[in-house]
PDB file of N, CA and C in Angstrom:
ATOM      1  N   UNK A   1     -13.058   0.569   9.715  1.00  0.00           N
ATOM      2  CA  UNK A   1     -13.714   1.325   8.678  1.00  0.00           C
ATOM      3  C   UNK A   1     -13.687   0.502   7.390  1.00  0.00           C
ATOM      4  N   UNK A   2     -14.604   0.352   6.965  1.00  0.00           N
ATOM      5  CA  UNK A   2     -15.103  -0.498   5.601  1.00  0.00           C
ATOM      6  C   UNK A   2     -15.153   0.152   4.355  1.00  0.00           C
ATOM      7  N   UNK A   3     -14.186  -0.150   3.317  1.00  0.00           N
ATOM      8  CA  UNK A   3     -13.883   0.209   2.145  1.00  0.00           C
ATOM      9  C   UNK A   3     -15.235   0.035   1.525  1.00  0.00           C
ATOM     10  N   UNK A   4     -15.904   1.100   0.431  1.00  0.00           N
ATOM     11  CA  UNK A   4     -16.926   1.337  -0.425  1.00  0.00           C
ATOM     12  C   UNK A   4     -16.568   0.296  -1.249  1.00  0.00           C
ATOM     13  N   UNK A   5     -17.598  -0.065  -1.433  1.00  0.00           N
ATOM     14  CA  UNK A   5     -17.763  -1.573  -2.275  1.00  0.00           C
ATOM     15  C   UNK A   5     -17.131  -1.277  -4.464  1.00  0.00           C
ATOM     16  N   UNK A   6     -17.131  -0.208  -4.627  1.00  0.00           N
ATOM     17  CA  UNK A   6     -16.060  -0.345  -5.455  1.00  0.00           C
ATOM     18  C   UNK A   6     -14.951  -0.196  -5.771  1.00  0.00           C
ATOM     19  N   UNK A   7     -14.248   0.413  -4.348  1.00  0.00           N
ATOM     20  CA  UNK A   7     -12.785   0.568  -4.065  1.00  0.00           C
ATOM     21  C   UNK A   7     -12.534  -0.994  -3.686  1.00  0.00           C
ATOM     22  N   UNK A   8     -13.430  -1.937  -3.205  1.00  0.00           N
ATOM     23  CA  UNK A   8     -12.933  -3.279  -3.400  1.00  0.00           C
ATOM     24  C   UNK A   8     -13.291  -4.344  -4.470  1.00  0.00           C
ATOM     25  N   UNK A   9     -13.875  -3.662  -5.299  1.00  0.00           N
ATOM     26  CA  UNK A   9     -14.179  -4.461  -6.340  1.00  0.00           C
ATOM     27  C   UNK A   9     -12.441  -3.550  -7.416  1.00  0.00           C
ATOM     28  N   UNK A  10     -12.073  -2.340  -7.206  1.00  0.00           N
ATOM     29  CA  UNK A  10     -10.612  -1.949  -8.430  1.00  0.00           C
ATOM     30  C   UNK A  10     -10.066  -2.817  -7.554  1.00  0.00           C
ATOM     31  N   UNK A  11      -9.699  -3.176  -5.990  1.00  0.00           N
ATOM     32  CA  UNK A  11      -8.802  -3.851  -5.504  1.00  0.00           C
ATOM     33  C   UNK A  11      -8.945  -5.251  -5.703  1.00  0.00           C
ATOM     34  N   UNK A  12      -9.892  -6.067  -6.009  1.00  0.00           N
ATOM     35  CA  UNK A  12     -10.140  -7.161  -6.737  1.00  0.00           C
ATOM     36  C   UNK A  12      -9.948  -7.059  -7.818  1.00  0.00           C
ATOM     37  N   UNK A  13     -10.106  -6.915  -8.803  1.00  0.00           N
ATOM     38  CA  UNK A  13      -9.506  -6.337 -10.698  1.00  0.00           C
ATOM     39  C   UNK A  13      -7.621  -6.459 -10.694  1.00  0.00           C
ATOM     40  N   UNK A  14      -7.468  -5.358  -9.631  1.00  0.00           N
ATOM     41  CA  UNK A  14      -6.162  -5.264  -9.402  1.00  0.00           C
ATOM     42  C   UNK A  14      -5.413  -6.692  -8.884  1.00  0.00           C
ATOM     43  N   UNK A  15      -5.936  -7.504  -8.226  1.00  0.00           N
ATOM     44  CA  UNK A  15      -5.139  -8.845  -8.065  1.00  0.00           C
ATOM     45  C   UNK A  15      -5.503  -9.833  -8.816  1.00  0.00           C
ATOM     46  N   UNK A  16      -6.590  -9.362  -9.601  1.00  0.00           N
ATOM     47  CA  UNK A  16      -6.364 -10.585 -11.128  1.00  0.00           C
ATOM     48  C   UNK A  16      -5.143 -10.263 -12.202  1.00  0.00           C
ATOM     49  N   UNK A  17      -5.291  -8.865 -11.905  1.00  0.00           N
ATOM     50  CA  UNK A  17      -3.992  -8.036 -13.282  1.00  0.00           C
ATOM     51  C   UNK A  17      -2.623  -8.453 -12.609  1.00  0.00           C
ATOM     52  N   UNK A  18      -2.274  -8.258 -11.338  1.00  0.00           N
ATOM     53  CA  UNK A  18      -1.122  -8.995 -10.801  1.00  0.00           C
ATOM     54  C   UNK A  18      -0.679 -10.064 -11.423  1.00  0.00           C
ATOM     55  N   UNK A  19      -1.695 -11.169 -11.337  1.00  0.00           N
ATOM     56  CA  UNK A  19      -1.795 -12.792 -11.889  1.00  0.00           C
ATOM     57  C   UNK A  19      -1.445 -12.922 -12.964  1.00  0.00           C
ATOM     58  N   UNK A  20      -2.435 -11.930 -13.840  1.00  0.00           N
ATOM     59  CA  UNK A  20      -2.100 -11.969 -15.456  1.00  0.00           C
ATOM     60  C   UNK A  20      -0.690 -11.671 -15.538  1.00  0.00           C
ATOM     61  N   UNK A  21       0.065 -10.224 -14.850  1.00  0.00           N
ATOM     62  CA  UNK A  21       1.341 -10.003 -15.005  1.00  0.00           C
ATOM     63  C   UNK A  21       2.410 -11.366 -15.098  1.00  0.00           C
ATOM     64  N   UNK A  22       1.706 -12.217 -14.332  1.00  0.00           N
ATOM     65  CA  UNK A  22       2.894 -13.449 -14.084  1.00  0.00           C
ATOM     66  C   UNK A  22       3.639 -12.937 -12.364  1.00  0.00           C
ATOM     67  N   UNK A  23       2.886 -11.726 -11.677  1.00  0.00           N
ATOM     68  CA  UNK A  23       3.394 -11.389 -10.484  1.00  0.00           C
ATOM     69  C   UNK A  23       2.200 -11.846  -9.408  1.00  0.00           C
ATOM     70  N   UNK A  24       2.764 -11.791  -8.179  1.00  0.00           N
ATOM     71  CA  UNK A  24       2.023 -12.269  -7.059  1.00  0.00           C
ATOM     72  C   UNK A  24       1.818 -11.566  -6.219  1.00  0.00           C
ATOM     73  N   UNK A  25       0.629 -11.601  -5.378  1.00  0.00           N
ATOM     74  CA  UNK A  25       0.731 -10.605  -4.046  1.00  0.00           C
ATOM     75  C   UNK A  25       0.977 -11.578  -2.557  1.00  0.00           C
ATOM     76  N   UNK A  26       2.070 -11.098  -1.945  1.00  0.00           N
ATOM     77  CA  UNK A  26       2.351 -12.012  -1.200  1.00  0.00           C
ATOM     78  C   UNK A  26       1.449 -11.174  -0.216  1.00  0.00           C
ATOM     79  N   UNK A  27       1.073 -10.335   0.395  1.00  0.00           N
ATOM     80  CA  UNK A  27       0.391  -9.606   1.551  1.00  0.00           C
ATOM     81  C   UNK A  27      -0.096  -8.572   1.211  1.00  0.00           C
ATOM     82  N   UNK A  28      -1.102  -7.954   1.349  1.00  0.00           N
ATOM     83  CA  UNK A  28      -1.685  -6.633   1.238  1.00  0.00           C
ATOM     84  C   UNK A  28      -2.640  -6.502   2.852  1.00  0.00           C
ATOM     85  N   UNK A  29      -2.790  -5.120   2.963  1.00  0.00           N
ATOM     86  CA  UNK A  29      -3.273  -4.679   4.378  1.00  0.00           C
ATOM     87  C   UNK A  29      -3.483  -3.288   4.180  1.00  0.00           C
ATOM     88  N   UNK A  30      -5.055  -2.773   4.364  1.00  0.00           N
ATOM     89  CA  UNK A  30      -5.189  -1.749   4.535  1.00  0.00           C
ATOM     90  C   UNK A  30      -5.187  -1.169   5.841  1.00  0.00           C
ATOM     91  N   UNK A  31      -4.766   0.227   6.352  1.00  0.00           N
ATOM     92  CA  UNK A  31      -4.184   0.293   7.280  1.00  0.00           C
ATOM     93  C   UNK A  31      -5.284   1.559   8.130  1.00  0.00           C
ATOM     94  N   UNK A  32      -5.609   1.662   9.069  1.00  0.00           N
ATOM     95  CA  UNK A  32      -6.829   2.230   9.746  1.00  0.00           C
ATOM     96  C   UNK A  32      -5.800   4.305   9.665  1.00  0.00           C
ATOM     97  N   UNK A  33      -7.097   4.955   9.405  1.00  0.00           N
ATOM     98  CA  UNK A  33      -6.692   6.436   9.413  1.00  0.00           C
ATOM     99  C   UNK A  33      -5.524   6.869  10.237  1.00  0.00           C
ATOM    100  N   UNK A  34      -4.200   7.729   9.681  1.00  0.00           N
ATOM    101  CA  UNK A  34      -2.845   8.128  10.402  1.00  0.00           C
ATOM    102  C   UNK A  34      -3.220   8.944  12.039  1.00  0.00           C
ATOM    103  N   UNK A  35      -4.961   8.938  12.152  1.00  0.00           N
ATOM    104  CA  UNK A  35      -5.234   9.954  13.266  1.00  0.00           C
ATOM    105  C   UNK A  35      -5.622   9.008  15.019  1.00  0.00           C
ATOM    106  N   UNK A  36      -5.458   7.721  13.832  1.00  0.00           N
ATOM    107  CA  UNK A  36      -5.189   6.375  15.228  1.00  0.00           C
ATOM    108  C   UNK A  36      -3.884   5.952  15.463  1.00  0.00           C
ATOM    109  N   UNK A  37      -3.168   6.670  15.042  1.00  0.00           N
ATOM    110  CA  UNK A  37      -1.633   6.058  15.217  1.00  0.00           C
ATOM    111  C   UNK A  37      -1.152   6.389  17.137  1.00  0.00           C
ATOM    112  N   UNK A  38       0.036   5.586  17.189  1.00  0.00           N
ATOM    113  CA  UNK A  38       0.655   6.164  18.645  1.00  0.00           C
ATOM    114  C   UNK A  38       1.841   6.132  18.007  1.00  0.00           C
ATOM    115  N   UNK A  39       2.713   6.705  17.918  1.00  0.00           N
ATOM    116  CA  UNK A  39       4.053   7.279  17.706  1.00  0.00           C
ATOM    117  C   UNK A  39       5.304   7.493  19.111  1.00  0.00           C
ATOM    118  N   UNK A  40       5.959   6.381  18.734  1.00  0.00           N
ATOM    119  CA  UNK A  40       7.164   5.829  19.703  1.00  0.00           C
ATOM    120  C   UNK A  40       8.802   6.611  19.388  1.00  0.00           C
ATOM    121  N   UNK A  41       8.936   7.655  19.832  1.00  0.00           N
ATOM    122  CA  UNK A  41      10.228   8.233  19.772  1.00  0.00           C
ATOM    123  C   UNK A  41      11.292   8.138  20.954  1.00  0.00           C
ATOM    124  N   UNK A  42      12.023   7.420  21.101  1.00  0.00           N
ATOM    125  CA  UNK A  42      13.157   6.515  22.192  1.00  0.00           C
ATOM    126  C   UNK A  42      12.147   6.244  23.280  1.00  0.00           C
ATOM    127  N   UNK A  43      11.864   7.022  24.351  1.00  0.00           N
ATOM    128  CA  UNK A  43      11.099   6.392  25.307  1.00  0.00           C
ATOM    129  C   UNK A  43      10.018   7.005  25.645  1.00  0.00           C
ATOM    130  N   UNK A  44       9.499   8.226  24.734  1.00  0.00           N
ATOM    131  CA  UNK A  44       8.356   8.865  24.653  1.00  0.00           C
ATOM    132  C   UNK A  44       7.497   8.136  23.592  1.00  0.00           C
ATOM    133  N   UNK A  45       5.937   7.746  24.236  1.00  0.00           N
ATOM    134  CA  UNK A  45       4.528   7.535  23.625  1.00  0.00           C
ATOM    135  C   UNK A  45       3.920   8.418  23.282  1.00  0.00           C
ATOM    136  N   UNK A  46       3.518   8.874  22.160  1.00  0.00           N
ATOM    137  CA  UNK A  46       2.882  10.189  22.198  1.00  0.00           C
ATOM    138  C   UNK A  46       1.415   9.246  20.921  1.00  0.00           C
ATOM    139  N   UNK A  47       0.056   9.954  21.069  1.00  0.00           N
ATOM    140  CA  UNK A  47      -1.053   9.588  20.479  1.00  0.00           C
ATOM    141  C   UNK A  47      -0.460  10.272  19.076  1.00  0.00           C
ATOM    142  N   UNK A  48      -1.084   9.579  18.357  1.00  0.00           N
ATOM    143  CA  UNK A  48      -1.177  10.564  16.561  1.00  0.00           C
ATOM    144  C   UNK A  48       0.282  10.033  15.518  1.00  0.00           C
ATOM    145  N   UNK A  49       0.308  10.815  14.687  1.00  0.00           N
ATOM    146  CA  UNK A  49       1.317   9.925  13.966  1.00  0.00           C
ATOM    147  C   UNK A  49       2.449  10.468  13.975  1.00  0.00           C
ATOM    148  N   UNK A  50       3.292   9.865  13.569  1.00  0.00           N
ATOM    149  CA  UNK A  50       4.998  10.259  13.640  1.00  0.00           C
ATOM    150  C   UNK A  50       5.402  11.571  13.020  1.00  0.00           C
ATOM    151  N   UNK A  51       4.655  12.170  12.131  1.00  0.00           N
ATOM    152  CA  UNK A  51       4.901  13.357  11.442  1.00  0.00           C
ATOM    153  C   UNK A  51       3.852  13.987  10.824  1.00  0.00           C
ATOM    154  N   UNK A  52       3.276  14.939  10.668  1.00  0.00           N
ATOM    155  CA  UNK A  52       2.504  15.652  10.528  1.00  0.00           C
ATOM    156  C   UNK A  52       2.734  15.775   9.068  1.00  0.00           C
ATOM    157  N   UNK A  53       2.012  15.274   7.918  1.00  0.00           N
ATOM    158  CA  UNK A  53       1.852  15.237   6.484  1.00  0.00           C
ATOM    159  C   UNK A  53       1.016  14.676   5.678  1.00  0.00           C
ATOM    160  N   UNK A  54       0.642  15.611   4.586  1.00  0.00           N
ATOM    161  CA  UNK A  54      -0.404  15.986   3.332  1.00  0.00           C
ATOM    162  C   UNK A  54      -0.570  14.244   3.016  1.00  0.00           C
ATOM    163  N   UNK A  55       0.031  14.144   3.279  1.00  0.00           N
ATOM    164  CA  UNK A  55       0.364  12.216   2.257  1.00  0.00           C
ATOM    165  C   UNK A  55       0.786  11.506   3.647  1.00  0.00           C
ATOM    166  N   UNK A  56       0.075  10.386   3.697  1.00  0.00           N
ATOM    167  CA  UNK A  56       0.226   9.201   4.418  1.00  0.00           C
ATOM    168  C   UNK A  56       0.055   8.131   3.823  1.00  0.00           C
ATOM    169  N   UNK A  57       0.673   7.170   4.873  1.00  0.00           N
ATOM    170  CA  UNK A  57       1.030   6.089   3.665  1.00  0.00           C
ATOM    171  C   UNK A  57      -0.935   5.145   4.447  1.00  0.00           C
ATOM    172  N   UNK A  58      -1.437   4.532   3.523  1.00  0.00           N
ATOM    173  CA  UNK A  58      -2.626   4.153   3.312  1.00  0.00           C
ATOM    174  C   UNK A  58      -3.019   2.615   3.335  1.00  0.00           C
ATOM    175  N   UNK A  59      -1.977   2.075   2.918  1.00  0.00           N
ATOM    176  CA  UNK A  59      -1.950   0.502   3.472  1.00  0.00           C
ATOM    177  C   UNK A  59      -0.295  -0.314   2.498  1.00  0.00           C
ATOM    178  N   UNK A  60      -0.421  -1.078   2.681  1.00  0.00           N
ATOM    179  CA  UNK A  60       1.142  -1.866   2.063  1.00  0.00           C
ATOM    180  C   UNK A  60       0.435  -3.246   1.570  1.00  0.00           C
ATOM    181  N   UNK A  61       1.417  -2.852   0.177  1.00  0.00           N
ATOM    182  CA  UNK A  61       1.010  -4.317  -0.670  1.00  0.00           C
ATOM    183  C   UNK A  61       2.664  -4.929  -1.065  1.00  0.00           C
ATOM    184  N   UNK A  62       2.418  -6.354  -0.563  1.00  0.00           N
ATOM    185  CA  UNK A  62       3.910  -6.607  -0.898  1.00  0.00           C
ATOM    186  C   UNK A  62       3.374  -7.646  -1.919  1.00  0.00           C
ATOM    187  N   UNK A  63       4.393  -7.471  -3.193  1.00  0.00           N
ATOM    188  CA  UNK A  63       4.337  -8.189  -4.321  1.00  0.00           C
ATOM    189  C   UNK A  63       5.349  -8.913  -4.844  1.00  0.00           C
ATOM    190  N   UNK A  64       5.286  -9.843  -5.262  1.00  0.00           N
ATOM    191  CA  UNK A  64       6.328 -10.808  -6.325  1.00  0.00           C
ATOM    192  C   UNK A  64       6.743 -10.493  -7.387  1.00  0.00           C
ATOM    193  N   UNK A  65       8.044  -9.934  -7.601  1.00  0.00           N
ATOM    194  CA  UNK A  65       7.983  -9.669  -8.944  1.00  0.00           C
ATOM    195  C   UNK A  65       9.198 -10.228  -9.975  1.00  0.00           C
ATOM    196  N   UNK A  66       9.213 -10.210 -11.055  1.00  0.00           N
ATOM    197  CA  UNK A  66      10.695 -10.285 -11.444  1.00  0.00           C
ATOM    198  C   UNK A  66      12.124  -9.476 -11.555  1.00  0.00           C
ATOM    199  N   UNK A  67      11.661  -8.353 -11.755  1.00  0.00           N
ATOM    200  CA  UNK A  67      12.617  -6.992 -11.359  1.00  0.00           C
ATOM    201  C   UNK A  67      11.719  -5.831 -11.483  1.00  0.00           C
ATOM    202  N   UNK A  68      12.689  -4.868 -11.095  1.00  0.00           N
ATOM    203  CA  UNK A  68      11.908  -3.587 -11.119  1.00  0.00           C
ATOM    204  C   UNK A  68      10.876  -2.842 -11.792  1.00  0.00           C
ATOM    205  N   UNK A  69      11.568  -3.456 -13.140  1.00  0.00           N
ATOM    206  CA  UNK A  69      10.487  -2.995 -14.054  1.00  0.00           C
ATOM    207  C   UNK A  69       9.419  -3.708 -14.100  1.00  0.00           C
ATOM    208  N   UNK A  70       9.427  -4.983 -13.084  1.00  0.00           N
ATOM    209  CA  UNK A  70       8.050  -5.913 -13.745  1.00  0.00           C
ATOM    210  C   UNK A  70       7.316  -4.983 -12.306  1.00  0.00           C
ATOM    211  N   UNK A  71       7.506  -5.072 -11.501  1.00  0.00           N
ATOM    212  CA  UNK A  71       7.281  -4.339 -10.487  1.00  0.00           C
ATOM    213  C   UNK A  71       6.438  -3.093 -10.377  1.00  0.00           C
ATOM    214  N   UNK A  72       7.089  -2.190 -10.794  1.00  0.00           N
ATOM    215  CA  UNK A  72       6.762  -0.784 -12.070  1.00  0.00           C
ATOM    216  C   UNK A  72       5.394  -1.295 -12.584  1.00  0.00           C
ATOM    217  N   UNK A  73       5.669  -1.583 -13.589  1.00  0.00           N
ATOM    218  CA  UNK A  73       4.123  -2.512 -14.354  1.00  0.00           C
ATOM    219  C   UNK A  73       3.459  -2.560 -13.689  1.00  0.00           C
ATOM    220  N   UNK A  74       3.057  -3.514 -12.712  1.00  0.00           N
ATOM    221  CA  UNK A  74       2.515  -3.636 -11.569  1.00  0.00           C
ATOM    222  C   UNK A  74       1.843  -2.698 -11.050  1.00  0.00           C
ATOM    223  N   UNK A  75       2.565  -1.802 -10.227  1.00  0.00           N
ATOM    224  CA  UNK A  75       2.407  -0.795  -9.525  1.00  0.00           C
ATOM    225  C   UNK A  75       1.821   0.594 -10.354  1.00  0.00           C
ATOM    226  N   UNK A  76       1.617   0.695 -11.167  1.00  0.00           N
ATOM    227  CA  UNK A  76       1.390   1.139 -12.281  1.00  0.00           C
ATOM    228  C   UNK A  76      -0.595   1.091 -11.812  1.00  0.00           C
ATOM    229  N   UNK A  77      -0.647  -0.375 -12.164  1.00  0.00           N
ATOM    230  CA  UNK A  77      -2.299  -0.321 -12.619  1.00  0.00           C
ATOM    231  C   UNK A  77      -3.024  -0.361 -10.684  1.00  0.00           C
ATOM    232  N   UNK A  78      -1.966  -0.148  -9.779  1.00  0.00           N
ATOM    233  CA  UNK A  78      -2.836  -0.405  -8.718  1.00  0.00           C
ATOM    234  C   UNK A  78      -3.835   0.964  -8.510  1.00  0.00           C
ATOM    235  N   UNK A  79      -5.023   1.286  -7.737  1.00  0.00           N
ATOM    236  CA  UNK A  79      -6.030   2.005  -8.163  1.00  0.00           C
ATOM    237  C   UNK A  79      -5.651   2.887  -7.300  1.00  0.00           C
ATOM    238  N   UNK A  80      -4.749   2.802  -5.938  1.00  0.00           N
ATOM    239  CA  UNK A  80      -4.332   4.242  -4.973  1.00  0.00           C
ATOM    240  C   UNK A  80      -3.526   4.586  -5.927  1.00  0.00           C
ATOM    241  N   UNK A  81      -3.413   4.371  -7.169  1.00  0.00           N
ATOM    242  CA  UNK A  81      -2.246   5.646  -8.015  1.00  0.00           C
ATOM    243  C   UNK A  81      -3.479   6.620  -8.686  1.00  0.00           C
ATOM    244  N   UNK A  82      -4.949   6.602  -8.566  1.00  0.00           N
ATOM    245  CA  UNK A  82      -5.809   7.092  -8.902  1.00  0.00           C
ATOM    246  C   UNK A  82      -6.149   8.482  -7.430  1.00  0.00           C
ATOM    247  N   UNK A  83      -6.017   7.889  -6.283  1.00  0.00           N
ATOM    248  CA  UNK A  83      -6.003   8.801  -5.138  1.00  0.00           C
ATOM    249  C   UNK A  83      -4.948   9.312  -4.747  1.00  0.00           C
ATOM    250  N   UNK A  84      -3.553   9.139  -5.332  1.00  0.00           N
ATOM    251  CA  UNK A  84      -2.300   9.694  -4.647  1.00  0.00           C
ATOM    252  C   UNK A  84      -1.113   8.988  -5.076  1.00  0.00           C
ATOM    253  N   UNK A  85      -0.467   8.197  -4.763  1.00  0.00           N
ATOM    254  CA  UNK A  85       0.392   7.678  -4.826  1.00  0.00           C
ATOM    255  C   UNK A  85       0.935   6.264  -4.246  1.00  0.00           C
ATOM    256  N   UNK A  86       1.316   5.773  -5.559  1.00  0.00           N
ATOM    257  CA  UNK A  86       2.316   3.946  -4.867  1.00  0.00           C
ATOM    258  C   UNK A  86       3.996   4.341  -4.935  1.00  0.00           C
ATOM    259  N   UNK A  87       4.526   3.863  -3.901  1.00  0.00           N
ATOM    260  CA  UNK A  87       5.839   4.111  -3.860  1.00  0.00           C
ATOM    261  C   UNK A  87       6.452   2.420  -3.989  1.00  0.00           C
ATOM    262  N   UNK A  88       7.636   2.596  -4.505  1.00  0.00           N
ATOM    263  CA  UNK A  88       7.852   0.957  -4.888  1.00  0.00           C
ATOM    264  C   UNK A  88       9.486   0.909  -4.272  1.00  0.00           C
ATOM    265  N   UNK A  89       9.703   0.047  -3.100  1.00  0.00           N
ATOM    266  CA  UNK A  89      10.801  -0.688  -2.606  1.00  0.00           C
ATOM    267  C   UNK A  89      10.859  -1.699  -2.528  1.00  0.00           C
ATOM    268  N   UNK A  90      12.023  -2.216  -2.885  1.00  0.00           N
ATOM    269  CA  UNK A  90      12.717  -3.893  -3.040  1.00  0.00           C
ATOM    270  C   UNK A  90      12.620  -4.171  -1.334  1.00  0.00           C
ATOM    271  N   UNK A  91      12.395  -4.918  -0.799  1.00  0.00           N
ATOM    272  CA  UNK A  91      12.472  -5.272   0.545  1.00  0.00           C
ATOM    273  C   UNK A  91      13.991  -6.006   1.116  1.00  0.00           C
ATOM    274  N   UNK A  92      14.695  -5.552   1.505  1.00  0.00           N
ATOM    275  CA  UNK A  92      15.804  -6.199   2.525  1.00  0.00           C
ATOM    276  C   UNK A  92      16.049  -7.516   2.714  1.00  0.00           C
ATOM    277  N   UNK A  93      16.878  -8.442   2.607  1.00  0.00           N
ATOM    278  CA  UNK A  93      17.320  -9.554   2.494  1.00  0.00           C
ATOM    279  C   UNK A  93      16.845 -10.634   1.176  1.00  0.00           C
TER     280      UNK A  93
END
């Protein structure tokens, strides 16, 4: 499914403002509707997604930042904070 040509033109805007921040996008991926998911619970496959909810997560952008707050900033001007919500975690190791 193909993003409307000005939801990729804020998502282009949005990785020049990254740049300007002095932050980077190491990966971004938009992620196909929660109603194509298969959902793996110990040794049951089941079609659809892991939990039944108002809010799904919509794609993952991993970014460079200097700390949290530059991060914040960041996450701030991305344009899904216009449709719902960015949630912001430090990644593991």
């Amino acid at each position: 499914m193909e993003a409307p040509p000005e939801e990729l033109e804020a998502h282009d805007r949005y990785a020049a403002q990254i740049e300007e921040l002095g932050g980077r996008i190491v990966s971004a991926q938009a992620l196909e509707p929660s109603s194509t998911a298969t959902s793996v619970r110990g040794d049951v496959v089941t079609d659809g997604p892991f939990v039944e909810s108002k809010e799904v997560l919509g794609g993952v952008t991993v970014i460079e930042a200097r700390d949290l707050d530059h991060a914040l900033e960041i996450a701030r001007l991305s344009p899904a904070t216009r449709r719902g919500g960015v949630e912001v975690r430090p990644i593991l190791g």
